[in-house]
N, C-alpha and C. Protein backbone atom coordinates (compact mmCIF):
# COMPACT_ATOMS: atom_id res chain seq x y z
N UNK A 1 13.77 -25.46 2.62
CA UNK A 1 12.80 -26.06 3.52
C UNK A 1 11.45 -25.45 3.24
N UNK A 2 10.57 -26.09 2.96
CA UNK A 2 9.25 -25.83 3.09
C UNK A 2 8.35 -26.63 4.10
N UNK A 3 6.95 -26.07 3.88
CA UNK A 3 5.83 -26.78 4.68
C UNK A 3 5.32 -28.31 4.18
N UNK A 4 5.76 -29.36 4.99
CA UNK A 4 5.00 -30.75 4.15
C UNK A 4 3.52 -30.42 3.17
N UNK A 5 3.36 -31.03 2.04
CA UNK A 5 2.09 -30.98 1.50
C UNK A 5 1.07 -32.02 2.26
N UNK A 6 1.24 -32.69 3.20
CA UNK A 6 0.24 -33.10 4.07
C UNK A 6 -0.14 -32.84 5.07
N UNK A 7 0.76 -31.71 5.17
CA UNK A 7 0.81 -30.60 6.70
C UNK A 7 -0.31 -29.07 6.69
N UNK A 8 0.03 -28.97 4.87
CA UNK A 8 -0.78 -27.59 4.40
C UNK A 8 0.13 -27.43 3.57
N UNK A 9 1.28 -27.65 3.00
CA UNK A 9 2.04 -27.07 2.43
C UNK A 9 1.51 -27.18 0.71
N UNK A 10 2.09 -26.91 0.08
CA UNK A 10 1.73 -26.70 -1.45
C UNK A 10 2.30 -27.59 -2.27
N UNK A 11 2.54 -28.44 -3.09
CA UNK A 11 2.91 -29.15 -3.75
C UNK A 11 4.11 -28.41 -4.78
N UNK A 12 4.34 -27.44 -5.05
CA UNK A 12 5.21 -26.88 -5.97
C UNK A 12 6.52 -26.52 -4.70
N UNK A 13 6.15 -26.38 -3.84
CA UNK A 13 7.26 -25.91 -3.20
C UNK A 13 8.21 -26.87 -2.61
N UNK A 14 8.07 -28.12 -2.62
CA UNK A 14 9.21 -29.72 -2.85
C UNK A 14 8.75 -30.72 -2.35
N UNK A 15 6.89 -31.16 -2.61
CA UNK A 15 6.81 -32.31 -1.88
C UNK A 15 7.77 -33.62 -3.14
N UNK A 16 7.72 -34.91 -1.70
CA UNK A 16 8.39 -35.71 -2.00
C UNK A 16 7.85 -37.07 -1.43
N UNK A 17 7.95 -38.06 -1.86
CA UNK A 17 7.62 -39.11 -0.66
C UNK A 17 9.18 -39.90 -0.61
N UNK A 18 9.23 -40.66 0.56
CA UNK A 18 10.37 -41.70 0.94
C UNK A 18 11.05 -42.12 -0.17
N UNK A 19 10.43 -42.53 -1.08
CA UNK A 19 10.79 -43.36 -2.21
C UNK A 19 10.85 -42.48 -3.74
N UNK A 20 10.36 -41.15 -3.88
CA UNK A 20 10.34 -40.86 -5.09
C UNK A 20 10.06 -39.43 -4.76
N UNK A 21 10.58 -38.20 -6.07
CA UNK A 21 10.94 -36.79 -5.78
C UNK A 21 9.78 -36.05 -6.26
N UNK A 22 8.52 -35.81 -6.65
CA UNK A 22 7.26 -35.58 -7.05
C UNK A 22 7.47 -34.59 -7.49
N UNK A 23 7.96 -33.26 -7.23
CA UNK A 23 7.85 -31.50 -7.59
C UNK A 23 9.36 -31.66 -8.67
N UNK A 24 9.43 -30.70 -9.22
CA UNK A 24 10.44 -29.71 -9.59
C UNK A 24 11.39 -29.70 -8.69
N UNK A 25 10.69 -28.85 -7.77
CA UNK A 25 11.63 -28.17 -7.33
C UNK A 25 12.43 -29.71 -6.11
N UNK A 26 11.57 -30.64 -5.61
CA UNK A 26 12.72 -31.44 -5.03
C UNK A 26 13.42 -32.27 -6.27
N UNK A 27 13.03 -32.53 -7.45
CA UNK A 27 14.03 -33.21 -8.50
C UNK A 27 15.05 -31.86 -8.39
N UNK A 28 15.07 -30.84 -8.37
CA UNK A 28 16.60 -30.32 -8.83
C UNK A 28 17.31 -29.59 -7.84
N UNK A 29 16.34 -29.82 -6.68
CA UNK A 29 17.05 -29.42 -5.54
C UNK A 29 16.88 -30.09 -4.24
N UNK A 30 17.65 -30.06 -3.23
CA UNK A 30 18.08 -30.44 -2.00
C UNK A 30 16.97 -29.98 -0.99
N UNK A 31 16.07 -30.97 -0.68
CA UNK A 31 15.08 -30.06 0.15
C UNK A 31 14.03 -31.05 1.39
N UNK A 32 13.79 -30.24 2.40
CA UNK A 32 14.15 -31.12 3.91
C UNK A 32 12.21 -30.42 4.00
N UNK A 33 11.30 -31.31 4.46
CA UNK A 33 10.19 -30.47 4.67
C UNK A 33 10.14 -30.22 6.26
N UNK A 34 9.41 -29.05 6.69
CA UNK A 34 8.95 -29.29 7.70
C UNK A 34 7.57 -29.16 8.01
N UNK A 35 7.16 -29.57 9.32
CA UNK A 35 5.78 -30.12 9.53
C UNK A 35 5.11 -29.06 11.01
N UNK A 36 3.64 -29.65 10.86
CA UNK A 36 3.22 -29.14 11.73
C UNK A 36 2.99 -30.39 13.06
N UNK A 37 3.30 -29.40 14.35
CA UNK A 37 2.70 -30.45 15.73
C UNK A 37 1.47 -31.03 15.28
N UNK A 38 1.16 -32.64 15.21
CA UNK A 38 -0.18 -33.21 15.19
C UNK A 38 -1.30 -32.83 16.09
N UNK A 39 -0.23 -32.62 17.34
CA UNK A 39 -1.53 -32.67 18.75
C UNK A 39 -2.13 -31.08 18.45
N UNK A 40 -1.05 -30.50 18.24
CA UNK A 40 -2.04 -28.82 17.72
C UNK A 40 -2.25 -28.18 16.94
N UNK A 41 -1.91 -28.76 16.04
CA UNK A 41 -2.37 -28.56 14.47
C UNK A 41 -1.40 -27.24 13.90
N UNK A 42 -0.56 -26.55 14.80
CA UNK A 42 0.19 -25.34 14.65
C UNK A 42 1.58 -26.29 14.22
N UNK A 43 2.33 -24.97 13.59
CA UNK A 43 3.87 -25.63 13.07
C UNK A 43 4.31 -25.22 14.06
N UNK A 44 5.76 -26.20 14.38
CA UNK A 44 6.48 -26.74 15.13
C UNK A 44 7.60 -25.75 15.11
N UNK A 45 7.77 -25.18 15.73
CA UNK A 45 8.72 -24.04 15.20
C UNK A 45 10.07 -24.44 15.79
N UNK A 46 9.98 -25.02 17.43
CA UNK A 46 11.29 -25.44 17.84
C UNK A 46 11.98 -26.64 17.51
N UNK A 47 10.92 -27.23 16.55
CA UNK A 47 11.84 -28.48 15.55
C UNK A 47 12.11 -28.03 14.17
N UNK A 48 11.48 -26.92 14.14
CA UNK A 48 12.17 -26.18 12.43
C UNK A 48 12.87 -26.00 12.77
N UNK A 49 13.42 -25.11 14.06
CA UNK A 49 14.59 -24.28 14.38
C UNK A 49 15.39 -25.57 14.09
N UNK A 50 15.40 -26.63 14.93
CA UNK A 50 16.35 -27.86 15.00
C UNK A 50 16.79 -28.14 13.83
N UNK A 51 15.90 -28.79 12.95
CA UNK A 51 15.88 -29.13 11.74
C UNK A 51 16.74 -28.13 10.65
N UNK A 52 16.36 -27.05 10.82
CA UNK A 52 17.28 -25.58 9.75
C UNK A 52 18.67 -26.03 10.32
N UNK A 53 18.99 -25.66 11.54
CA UNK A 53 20.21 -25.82 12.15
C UNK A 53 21.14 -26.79 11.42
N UNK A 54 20.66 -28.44 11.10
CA UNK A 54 20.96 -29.34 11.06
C UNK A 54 21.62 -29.05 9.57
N UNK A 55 20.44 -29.19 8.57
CA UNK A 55 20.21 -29.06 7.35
C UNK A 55 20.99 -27.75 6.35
N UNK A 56 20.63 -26.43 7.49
CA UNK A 56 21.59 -25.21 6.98
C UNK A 56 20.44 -25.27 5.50
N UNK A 57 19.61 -24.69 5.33
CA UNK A 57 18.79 -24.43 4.10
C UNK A 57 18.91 -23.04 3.46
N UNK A 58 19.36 -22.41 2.71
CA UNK A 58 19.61 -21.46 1.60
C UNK A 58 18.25 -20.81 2.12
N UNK A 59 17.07 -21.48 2.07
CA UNK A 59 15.55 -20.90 1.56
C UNK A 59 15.11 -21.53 2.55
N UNK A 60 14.00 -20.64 3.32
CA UNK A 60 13.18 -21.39 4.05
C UNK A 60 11.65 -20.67 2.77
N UNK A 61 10.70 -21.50 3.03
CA UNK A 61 9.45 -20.96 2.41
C UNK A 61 8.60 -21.49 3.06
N UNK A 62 8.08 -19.61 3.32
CA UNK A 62 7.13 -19.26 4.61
C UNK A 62 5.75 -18.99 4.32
N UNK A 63 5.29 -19.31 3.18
CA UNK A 63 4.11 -19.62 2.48
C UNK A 63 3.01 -20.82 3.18
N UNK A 64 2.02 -20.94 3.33
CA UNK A 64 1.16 -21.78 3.21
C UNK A 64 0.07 -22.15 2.22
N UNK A 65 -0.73 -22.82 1.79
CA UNK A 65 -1.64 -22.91 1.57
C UNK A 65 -3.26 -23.40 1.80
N UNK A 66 -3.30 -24.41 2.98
CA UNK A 66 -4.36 -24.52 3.60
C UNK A 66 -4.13 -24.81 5.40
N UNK A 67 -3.08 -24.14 5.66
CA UNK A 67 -3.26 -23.66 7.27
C UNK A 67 -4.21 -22.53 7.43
N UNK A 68 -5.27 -23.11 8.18
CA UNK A 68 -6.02 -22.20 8.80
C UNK A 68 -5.89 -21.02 10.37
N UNK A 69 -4.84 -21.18 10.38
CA UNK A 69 -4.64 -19.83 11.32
C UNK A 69 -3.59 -19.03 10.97
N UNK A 70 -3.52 -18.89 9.90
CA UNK A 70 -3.01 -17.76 8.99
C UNK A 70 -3.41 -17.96 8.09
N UNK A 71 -3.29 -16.09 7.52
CA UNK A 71 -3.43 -15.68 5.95
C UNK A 71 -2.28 -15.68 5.29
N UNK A 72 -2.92 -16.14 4.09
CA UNK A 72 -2.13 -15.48 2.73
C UNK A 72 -2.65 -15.09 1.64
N UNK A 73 -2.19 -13.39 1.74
CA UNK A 73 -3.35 -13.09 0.67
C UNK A 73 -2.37 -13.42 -0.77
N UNK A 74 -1.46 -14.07 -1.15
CA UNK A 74 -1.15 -13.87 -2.62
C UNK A 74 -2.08 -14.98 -3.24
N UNK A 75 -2.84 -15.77 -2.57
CA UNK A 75 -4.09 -16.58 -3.46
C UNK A 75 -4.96 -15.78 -3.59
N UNK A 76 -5.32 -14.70 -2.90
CA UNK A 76 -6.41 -14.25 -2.57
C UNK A 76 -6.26 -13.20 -3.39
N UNK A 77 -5.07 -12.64 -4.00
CA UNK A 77 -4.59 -11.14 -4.46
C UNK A 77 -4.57 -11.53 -6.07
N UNK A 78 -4.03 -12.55 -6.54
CA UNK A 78 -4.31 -12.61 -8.23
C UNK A 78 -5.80 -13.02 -8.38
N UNK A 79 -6.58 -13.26 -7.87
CA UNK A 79 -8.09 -13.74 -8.23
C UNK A 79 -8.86 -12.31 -8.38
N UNK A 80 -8.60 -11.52 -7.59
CA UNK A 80 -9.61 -10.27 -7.93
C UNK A 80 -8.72 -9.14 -9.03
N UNK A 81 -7.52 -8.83 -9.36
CA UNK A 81 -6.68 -8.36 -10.24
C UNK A 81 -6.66 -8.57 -11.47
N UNK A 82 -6.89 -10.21 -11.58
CA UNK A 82 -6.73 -10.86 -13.32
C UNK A 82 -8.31 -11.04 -14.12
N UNK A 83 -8.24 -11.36 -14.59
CA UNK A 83 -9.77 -12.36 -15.44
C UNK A 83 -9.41 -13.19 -16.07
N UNK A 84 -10.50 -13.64 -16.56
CA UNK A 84 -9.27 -15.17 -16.90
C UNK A 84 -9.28 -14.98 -18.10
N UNK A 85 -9.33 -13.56 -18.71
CA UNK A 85 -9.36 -13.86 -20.55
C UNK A 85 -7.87 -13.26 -19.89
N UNK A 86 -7.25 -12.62 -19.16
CA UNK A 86 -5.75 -12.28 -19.04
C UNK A 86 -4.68 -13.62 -18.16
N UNK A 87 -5.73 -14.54 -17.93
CA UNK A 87 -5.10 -15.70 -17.33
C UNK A 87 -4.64 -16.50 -18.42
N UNK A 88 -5.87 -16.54 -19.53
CA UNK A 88 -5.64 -17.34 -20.78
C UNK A 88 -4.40 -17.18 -21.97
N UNK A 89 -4.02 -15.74 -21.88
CA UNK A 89 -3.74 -15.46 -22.76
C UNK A 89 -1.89 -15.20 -22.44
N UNK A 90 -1.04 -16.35 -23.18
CA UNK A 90 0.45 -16.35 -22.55
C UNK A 90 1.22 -15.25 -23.23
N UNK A 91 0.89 -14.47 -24.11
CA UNK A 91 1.20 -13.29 -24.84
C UNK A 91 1.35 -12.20 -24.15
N UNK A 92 -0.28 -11.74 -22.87
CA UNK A 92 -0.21 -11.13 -22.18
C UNK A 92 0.89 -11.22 -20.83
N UNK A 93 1.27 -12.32 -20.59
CA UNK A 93 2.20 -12.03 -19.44
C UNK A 93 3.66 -11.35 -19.39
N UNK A 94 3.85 -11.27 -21.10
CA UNK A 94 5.34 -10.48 -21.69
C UNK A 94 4.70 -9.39 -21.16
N UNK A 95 4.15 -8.68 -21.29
CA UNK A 95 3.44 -6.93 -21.33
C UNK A 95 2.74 -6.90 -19.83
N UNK A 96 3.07 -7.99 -18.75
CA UNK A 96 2.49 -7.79 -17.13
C UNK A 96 3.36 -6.99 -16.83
N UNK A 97 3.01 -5.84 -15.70
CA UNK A 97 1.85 -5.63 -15.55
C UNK A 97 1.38 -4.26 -16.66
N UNK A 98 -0.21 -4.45 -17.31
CA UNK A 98 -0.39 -3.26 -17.96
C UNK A 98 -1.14 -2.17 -16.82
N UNK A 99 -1.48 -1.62 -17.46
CA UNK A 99 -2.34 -0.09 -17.27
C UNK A 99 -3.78 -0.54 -16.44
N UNK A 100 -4.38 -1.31 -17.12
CA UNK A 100 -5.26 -1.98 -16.73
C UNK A 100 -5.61 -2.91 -15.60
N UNK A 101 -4.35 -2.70 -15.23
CA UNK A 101 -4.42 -4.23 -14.38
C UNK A 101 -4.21 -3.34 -13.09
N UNK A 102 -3.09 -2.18 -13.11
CA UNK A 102 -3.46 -1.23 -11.71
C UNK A 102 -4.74 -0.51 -11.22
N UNK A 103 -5.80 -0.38 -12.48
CA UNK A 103 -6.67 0.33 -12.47
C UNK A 103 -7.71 -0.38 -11.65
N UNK A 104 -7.64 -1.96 -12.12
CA UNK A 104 -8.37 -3.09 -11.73
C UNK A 104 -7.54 -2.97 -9.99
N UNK A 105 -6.71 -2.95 -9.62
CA UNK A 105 -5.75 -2.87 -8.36
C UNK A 105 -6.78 -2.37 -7.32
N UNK A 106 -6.49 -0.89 -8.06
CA UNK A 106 -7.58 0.35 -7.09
C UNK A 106 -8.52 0.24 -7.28
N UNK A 107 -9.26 0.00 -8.10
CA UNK A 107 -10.79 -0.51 -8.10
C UNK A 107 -10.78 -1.26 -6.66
N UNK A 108 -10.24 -2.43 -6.64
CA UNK A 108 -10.70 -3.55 -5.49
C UNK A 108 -10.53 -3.13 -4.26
N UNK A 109 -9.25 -2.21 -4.14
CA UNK A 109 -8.77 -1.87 -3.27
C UNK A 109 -9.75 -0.71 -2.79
N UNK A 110 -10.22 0.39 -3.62
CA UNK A 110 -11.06 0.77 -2.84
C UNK A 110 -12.47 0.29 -2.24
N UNK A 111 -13.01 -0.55 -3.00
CA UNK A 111 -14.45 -1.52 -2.77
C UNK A 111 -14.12 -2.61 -1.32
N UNK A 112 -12.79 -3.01 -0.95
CA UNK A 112 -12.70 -3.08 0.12
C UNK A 112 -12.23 -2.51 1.25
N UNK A 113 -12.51 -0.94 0.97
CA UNK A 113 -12.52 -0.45 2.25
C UNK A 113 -13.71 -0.19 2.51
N UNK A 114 -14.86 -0.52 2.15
CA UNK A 114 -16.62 0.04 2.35
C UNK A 114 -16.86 -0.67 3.54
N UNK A 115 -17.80 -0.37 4.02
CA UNK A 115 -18.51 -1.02 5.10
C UNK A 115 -18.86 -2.53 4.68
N UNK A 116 -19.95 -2.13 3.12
CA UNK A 116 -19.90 -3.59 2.63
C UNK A 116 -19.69 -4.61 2.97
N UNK A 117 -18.19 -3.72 2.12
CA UNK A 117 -16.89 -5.44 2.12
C UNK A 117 -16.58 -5.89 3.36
N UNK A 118 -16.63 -5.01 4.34
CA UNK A 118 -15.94 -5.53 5.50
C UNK A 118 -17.25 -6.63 5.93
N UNK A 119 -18.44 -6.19 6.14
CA UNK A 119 -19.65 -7.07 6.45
C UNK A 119 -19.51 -8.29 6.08
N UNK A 120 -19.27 -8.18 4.26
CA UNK A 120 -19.08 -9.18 3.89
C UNK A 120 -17.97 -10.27 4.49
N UNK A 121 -16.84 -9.85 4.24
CA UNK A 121 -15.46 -10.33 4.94
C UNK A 121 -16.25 -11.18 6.42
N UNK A 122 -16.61 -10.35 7.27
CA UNK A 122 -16.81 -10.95 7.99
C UNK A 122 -18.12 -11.90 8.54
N UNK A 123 -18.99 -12.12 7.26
CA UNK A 123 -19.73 -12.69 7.23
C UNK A 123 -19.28 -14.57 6.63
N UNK A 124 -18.70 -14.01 5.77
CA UNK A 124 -17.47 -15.04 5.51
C UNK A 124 -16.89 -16.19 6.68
N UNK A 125 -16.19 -15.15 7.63
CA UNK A 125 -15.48 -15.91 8.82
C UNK A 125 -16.25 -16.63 9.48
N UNK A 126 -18.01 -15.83 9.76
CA UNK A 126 -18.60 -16.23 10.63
C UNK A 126 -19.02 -18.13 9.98
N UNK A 127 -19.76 -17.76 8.62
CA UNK A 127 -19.68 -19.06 8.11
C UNK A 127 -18.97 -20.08 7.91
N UNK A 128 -18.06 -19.80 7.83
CA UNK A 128 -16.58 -20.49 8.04
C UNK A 128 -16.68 -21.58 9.36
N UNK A 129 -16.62 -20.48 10.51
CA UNK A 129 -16.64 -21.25 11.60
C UNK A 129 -17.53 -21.98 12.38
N UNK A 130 -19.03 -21.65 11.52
CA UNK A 130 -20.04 -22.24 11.46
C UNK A 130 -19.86 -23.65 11.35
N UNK A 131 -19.46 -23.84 9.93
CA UNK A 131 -19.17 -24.83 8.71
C UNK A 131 -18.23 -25.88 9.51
N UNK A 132 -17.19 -25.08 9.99
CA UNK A 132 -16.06 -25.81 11.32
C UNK A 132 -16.80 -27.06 12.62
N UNK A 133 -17.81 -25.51 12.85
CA UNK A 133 -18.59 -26.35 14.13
C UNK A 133 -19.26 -27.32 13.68
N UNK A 134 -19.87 -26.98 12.55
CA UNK A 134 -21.18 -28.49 11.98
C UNK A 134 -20.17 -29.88 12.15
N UNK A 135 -19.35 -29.78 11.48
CA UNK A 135 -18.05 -30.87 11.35
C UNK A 135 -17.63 -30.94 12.34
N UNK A 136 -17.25 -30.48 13.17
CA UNK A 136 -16.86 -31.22 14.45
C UNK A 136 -18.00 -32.01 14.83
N UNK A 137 -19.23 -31.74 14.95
CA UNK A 137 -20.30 -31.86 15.47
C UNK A 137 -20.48 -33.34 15.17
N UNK A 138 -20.36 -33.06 13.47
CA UNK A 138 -20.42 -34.89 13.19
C UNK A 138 -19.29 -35.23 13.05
N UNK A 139 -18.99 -35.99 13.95
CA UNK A 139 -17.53 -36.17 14.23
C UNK A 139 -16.30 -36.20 13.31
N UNK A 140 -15.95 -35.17 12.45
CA UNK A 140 -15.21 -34.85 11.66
C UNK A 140 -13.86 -35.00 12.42
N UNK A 141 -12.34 -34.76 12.24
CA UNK A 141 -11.46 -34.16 12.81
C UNK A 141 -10.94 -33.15 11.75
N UNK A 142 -10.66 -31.53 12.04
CA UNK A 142 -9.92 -30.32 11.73
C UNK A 142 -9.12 -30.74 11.57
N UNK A 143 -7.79 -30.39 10.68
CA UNK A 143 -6.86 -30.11 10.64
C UNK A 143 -6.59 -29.24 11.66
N UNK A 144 -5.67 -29.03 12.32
CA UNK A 144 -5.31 -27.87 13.78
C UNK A 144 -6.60 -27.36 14.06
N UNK A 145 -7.58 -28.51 14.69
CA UNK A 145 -8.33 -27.74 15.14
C UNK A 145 -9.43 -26.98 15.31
N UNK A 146 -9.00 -26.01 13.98
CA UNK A 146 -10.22 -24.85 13.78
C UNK A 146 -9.77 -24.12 12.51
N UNK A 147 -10.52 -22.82 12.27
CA UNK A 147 -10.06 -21.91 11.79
C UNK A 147 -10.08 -20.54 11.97
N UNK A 148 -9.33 -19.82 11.45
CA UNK A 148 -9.45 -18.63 11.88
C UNK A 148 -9.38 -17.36 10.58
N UNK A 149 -9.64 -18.36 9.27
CA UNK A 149 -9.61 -17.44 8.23
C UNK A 149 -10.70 -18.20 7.31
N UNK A 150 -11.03 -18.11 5.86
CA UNK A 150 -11.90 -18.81 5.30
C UNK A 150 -11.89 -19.99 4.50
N UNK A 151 -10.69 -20.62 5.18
CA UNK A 151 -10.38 -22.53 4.93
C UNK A 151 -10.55 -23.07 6.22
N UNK A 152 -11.07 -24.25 5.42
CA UNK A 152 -11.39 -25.49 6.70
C UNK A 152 -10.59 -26.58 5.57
N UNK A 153 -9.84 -27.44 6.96
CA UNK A 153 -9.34 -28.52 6.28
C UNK A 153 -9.53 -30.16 6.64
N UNK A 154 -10.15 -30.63 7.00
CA UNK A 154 -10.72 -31.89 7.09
C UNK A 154 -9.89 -33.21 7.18
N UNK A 155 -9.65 -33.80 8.18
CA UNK A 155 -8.34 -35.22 8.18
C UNK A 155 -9.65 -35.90 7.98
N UNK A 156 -9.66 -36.59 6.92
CA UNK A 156 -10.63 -38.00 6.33
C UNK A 156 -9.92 -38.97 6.75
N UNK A 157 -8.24 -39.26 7.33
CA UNK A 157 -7.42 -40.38 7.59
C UNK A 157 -8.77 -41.18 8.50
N UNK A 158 -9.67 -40.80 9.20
CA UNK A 158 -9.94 -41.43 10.28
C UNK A 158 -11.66 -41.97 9.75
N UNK A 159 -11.50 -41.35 8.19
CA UNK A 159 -13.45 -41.99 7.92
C UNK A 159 -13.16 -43.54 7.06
N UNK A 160 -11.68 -43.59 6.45
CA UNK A 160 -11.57 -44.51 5.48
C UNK A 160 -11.25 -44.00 4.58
């Protein structure tokens, strides 16, 4: 079970439509999505519960990718670690992780504990929810709402 990809969910993890199996992973496997409440933009947890029950799923995957009231930093965690001459290069991923790549680790890791970063970080959010408000403003509709991290997700179902 995963998150629908029209819900926030990710496309690798088994979207599908009615009629045809789109991912990998639903061509070779058995797989039930679940969704988020429309009216609150949050997932539905007492119809997952239902739904798991029913279904009995091996895997649930508790990942998102553009729900905005949670994080996930593993998008957020290979972007400052890699470069893309180590993204490019399929030679290098036999020899992951090197020497280099922890060094690059603690580097980031300490640069975000500064005052800085945190400023920054939260200069981020503030724009964010800025960006949120403008769009509501012109009558946009949120995905759930709002946000509470640094994605906004936009239902266009209602511009055309």
């Amino acid at each position: 079970m995963a998150l629908d990809l029209p819900h926030g969910g990710h496309l690798s993890h088994r979207y599908q439509t009615d009629k045809k199996k789109i991912s990998a992973v639903s061509i070779f496997f058995e797989t039930m999505p679940y969704r988020l409440n429309e009216s609150t933009g949050y997932i539905d947890y007492d119809q997952m519960e239902k739904n798991a029950t029913l279904f009995r799923p091996k895997l649930i995957v508790a990942g998102v990718c553009t729900i905005m009231h949670v994080c996930t930093i593993m998008h957020v965690f290979g972007r400052f670690v890699t470069s893309r001459k180590q993204l490019c290069c399929v030679s290098w991923s036999s020899r992951w992780p090197s020497q280099s790549h922890y060094c690059r680790f603690g580097s980031c890791t300490e640069k975000a504990t500064t005052p800085e970063y945190k400023a920054y970080q939260e200069q981020v959010l503030t724009n964010c929810a800025k960006f949120a408000l403008t769009l509501v403003e012109k009558d946009y509709e949120l995905v759930s709402g709002g946000t509470e991290n640094h994605l906004v997700l936009v239902n266009l179902k209602n511009k055309g």
